[in-house]
Protein backbone atom coordinates (compact mmCIF):
# COMPACT_ATOMS: atom_id res chain seq x y z
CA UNK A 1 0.00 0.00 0.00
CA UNK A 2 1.33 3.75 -0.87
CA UNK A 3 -1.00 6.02 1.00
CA UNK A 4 0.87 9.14 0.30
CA UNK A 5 0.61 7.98 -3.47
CA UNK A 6 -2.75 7.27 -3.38
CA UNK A 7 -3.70 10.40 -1.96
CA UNK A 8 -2.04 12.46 -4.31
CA UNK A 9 -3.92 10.47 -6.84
CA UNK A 10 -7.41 10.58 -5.37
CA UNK A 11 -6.61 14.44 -4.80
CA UNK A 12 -5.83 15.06 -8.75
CA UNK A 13 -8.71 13.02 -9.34
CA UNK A 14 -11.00 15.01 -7.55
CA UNK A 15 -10.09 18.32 -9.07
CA UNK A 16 -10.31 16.97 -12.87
CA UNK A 17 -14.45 15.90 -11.26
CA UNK A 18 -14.41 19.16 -9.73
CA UNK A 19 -13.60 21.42 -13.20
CA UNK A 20 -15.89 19.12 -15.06
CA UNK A 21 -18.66 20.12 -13.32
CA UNK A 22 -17.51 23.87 -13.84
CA UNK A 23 -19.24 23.39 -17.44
CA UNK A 24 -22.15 22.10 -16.32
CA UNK A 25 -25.79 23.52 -18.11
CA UNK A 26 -26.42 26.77 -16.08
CA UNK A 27 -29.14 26.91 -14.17
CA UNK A 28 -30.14 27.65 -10.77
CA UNK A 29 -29.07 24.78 -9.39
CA UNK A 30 -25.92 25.25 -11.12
CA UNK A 31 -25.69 28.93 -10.06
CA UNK A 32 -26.87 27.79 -6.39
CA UNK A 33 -24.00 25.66 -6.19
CA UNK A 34 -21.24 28.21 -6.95
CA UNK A 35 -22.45 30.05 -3.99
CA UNK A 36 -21.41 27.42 -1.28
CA UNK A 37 -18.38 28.08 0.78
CA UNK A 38 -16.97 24.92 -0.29
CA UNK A 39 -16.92 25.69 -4.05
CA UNK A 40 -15.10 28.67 -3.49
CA UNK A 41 -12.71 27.35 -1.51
CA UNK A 42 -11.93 24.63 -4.35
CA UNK A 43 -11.88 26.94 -6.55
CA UNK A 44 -9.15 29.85 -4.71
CA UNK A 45 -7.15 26.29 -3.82
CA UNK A 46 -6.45 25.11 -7.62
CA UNK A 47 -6.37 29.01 -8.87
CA UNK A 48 -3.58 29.20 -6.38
CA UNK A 49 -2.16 26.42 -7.43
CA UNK A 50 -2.19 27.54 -11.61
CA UNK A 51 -1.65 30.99 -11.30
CA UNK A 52 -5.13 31.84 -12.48
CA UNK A 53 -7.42 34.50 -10.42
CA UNK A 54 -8.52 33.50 -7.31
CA UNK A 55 -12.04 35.76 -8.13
CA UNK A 56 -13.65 34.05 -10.51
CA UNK A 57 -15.60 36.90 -12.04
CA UNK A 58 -18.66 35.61 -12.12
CA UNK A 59 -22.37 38.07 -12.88
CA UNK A 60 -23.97 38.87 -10.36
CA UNK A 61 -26.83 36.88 -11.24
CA UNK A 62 -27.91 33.34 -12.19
CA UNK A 63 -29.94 34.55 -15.50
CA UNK A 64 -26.76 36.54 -16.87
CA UNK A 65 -24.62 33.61 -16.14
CA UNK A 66 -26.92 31.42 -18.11
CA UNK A 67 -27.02 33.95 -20.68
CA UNK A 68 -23.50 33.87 -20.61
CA UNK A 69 -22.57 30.36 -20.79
CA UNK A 70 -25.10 29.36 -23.59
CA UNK A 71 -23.45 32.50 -25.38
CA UNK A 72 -19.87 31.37 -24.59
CA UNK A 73 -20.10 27.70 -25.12
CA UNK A 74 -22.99 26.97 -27.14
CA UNK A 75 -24.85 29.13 -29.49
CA UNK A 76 -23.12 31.42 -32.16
CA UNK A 77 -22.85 31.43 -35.96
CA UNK A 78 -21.01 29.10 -37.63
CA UNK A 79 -19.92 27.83 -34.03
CA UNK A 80 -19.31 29.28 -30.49
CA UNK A 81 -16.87 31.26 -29.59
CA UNK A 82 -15.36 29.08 -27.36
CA UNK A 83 -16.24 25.16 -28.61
CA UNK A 84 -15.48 22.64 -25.64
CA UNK A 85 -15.29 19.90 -28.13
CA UNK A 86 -12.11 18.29 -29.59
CA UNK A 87 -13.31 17.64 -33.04
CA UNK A 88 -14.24 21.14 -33.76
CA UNK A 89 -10.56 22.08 -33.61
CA UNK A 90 -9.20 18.56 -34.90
CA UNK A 91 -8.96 18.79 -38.34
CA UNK A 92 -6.88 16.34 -39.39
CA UNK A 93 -9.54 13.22 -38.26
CA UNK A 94 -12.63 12.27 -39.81
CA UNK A 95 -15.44 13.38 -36.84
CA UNK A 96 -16.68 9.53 -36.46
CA UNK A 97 -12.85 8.42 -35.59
CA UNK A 98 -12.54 10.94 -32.95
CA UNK A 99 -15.53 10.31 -31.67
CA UNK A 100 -14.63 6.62 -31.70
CA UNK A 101 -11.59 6.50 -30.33
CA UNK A 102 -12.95 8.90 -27.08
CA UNK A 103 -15.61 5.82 -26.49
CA UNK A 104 -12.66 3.47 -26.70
CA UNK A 105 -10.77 5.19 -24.40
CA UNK A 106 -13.54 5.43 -22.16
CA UNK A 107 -14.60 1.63 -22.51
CA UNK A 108 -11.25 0.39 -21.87
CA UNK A 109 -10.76 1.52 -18.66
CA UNK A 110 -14.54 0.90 -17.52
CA UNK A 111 -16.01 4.37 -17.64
CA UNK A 112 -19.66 4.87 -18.03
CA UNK A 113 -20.50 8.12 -18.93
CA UNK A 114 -23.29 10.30 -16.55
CA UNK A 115 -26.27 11.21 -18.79
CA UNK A 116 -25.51 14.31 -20.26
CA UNK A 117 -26.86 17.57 -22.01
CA UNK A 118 -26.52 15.32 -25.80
CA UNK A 119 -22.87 16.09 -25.91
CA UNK A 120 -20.63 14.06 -28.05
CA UNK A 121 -18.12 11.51 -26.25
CA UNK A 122 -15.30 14.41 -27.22
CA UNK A 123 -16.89 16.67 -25.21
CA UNK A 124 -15.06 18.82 -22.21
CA UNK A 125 -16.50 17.25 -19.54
CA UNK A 126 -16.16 13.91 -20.78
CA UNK A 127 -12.95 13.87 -21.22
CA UNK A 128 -12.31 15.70 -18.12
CA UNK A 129 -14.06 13.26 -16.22
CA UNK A 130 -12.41 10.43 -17.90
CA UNK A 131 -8.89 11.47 -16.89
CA UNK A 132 -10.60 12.06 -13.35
CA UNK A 133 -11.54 8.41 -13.46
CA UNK A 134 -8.23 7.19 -14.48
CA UNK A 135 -6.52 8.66 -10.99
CA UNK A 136 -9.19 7.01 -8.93
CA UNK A 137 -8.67 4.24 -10.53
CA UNK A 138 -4.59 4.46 -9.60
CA UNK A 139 -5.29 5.86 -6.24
CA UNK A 140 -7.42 2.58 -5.74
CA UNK A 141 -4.75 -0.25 -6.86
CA UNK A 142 -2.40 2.00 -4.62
CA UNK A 143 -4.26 1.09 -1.74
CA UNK A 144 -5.16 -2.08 -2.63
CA UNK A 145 -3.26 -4.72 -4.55
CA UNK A 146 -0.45 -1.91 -5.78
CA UNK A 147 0.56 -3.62 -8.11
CA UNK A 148 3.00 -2.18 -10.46
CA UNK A 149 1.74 -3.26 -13.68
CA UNK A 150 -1.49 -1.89 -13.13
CA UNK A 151 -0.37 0.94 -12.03
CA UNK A 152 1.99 1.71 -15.12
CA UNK A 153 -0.75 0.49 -17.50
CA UNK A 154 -3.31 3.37 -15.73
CA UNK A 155 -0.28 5.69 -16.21
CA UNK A 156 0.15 4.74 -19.87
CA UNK A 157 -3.47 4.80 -20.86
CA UNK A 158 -3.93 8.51 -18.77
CA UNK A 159 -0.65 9.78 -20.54
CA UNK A 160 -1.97 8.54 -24.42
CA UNK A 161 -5.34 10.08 -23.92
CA UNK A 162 -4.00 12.79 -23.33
CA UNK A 163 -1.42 13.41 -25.81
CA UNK A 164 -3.91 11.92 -28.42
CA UNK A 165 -6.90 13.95 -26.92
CA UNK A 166 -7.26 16.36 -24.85
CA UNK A 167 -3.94 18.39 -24.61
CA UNK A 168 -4.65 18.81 -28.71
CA UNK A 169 -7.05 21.44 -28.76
CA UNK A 170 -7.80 22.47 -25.00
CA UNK A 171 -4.57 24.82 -25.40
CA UNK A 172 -6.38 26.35 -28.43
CA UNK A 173 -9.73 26.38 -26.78
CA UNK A 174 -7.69 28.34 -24.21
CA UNK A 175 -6.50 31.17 -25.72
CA UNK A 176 -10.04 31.14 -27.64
CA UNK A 177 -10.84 31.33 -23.92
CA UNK A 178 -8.64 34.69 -23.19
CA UNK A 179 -10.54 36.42 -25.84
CA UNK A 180 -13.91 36.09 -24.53
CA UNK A 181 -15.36 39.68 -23.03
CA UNK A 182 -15.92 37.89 -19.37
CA UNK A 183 -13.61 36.92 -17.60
CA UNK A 184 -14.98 34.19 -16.01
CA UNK A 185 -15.07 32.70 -19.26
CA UNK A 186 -11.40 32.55 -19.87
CA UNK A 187 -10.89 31.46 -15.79
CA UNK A 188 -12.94 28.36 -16.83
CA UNK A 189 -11.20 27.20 -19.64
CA UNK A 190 -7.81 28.23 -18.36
CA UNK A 191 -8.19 25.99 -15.39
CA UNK A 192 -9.17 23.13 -17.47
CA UNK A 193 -5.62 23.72 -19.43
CA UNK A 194 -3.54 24.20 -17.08
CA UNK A 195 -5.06 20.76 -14.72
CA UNK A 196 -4.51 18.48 -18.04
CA UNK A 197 -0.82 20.41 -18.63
CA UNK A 198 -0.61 19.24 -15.64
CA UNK A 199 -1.27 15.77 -15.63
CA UNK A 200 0.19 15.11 -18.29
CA UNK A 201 3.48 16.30 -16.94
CA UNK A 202 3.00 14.29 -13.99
CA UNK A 203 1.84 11.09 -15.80
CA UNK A 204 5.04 11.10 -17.65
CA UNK A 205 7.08 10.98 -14.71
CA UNK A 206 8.08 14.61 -14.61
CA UNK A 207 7.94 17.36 -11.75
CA UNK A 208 4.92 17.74 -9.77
């Protein structure tokens, strides 16, 4: 067993789960939920951590976030200003592989997918989530079995996803991000960078 290890995992885990849900559908409930002490505290810890501002700049009210969000990440003419999925700045792949080779990823290492707003299995919070999934599944063989095999095969499959995947547009989506009149907007999406940056330093052996 390698507690330390294993928290460090579950810990990295948690704050991929945690910035997935930062793009999920506004609403009240949604809104609600970035009120709680908690949240904000998550929030300051990772902005801390990145360099990123510790306000997030949210409006001051649910309705403009909404109005916001939709705006940001989901309506506009030929496409959003700021897509969250992969295939919209992966040109080089026919849609259906992409798409494909997200579910494989996903099936291979037992993820089932939460029911979501129709997104498409390249989607932001899919793939956050799966790379979430991915260090609780490490942090769990670390306090379990730890066996090394495992644990280098997790490694492997977190580090390919996201050379292959995520880390090939979400810098793009980034600075797409930075443009963006809010600046809430660009706090989102920067956070989601910098975490997989991250990761995918650390899941090829270099500095934490």
């Amino acid at each position: 067993m390698n507690t330390l290890a294993a928290e460090e995992a579950g810990r990295i885990g948690e704050a991929f789960l945690f910035v997935r849900d930062l793009f999920q559908a506004p609403g009240p409930e949604q809104w609600a939920r970035f009120s709680a002490p908690e949240i904000r505290t998550a929030w300051k810890a990772l902005a801390e951590r990145f360099d990123i501002p510790k306000d997030v700049g949210l409006p001051a009210a649910a309705a403009a976030y909404e109005t916001s969000f939709i705006a940001a990440f989901d309506a506009g003419a030929p496409h959003p200003p700021v897509p969250l999925i992969e295939s919209h700045y992966n040109k080089g792949d026919p849609v259906p592989r992409i798409l494909h080779e997200n579910v494989l990823f996903y099936r291979s290492f037992g993820l089932r997918l939460r029911e979501s707003r129709g997104e498409t299995s390249d989607h932001l919070r899919h793939q956050l989530e799966f790379v979430g999934h991915l260090y609780g599944m490490e942090a769990e063989e670390l306090c379990g079995r730890n066996d090394p095999d495992v644990i280098a095969q997790i490694r492997a499959g977190r580090r390919e996803f996201l050379e292959r995947h995520l880390m090939t547009w979400l810098p793009r989506a980034a600075q797409e991000g930075s443009r963006a009149p809010e600046p809430w907007i660009a706090n989102f999406v920067a956070m989601a960078h910098k975490l997989a940056a991250f990761a995918l330093l650390e899941s090829s052996g270099g500095p934490q």
